[in-house]
C-alpha atoms as a PDB file:
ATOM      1  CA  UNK A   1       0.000   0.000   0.000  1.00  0.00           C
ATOM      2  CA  UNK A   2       1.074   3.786  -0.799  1.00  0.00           C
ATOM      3  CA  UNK A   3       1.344   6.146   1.948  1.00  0.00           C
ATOM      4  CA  UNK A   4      -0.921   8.632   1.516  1.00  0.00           C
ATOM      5  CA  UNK A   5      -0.711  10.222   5.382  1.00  0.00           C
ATOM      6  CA  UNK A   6       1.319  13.541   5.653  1.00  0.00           C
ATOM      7  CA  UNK A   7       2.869  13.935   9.033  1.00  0.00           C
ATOM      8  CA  UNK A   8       0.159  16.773  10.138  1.00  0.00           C
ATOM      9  CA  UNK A   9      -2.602  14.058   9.020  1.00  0.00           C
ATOM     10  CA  UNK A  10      -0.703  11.244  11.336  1.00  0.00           C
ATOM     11  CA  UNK A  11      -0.139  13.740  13.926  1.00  0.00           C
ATOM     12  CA  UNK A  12      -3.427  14.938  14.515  1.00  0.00           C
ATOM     13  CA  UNK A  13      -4.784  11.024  14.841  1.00  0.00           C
ATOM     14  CA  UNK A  14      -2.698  10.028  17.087  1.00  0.00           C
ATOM     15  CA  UNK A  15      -2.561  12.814  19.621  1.00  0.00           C
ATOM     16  CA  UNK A  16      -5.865  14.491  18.929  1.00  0.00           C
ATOM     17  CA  UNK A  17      -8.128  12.242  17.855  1.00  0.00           C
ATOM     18  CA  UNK A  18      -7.743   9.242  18.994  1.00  0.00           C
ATOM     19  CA  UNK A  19      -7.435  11.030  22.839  1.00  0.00           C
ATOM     20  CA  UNK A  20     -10.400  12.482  22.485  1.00  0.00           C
ATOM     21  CA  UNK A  21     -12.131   9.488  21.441  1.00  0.00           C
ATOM     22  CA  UNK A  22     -11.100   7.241  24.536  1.00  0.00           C
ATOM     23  CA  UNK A  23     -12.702   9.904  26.865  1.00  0.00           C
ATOM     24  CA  UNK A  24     -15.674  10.406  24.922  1.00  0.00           C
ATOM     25  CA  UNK A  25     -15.636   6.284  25.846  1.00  0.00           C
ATOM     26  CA  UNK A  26     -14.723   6.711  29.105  1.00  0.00           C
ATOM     27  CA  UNK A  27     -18.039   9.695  29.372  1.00  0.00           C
ATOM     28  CA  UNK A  28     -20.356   7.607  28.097  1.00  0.00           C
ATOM     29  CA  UNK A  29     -19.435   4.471  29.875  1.00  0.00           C
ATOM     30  CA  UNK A  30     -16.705   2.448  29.551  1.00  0.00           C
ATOM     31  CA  UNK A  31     -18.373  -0.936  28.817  1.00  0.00           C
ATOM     32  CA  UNK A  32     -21.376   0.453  27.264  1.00  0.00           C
ATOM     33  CA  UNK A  33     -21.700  -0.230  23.072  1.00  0.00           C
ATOM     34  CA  UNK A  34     -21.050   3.439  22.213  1.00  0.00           C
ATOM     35  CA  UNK A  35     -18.177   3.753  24.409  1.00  0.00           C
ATOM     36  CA  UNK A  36     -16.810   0.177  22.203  1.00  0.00           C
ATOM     37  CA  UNK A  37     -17.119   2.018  18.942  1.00  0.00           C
ATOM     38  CA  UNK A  38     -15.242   5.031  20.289  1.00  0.00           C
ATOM     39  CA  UNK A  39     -12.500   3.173  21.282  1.00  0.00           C
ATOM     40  CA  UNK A  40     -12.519   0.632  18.016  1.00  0.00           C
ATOM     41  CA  UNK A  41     -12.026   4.448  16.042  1.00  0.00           C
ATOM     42  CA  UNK A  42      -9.759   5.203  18.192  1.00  0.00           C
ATOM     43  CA  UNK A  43      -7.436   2.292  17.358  1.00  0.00           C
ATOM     44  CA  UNK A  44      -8.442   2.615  14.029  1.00  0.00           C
ATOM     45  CA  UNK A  45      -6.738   6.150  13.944  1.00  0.00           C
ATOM     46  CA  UNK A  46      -3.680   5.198  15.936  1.00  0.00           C
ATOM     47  CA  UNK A  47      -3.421   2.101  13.217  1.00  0.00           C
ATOM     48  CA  UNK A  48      -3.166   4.310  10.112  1.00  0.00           C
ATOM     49  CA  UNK A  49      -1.442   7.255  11.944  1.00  0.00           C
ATOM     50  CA  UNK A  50       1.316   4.236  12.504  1.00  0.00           C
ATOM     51  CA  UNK A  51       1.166   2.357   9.348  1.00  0.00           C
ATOM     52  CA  UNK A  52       1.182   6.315   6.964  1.00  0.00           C
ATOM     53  CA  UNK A  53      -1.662   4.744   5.215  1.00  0.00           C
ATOM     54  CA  UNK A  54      -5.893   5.315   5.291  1.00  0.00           C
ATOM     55  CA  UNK A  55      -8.165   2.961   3.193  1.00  0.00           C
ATOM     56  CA  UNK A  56     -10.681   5.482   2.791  1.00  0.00           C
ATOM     57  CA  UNK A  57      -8.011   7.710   1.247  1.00  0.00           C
ATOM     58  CA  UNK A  58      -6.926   5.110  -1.212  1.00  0.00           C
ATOM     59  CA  UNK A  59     -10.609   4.200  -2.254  1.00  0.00           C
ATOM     60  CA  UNK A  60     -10.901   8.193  -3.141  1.00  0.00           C
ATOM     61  CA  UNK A  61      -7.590   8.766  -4.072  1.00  0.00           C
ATOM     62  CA  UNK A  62      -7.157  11.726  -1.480  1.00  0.00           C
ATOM     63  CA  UNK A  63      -3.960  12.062  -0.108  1.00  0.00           C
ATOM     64  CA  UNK A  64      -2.128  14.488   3.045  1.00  0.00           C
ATOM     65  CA  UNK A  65       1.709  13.705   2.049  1.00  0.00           C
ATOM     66  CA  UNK A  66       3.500  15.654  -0.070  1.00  0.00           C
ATOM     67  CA  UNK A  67       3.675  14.015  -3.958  1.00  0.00           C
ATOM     68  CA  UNK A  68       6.974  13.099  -4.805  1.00  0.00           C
ATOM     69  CA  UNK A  69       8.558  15.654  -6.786  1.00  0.00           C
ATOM     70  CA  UNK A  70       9.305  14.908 -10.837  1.00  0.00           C
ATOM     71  CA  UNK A  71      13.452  16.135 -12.210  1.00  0.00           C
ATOM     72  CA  UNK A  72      13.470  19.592 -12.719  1.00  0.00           C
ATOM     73  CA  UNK A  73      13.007  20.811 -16.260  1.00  0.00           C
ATOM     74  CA  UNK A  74      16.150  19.915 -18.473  1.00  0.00           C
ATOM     75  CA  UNK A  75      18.237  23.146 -19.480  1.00  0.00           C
ATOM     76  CA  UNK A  76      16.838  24.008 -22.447  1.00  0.00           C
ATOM     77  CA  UNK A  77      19.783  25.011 -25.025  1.00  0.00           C
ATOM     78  CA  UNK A  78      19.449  27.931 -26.897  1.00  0.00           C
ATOM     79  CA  UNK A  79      18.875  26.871 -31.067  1.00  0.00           C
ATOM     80  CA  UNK A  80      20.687  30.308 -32.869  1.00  0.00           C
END
């Protein structure tokens, strides 16, 4: 699989979102079924922040990383 997680995109999974998913858990009850899918998204985002890589990205073909860049133009020589 590509990578197709820039390091903003990875950053803000790990430490943002998948935080504040484990307390919404924890608020709604910790063994409760809503609390379960919180914390299944929450390793969900820690996975991909980890592996560079989100499914749904590839299926759309979005991606946060910067595209590899192409050679520079080749001097052009000047035809007199």
């Amino acid at each position: 699989m590509n990578k197709n997680l820039g390091s903003t995109d990875r950053k803000l999974r790990a430490f943002v979102v998948a935080p504040v998913l484990v307390v919404v858990g924890l608020l709604v009850g910790p063994l409760g079924w809503l609390a379960l899918v919180a914390y299944a998204l929450a390793a969900v985002m820690l996975a991909t922040s980890l592996a560079s890589t989100c499914p749904i990205y590839s299926m759309f073909g979005l991606h946060t990383c910067p595209l590899p860049t192409t050679a520079s133009h080749p001097e052009r020589s000047s035809a007199r």
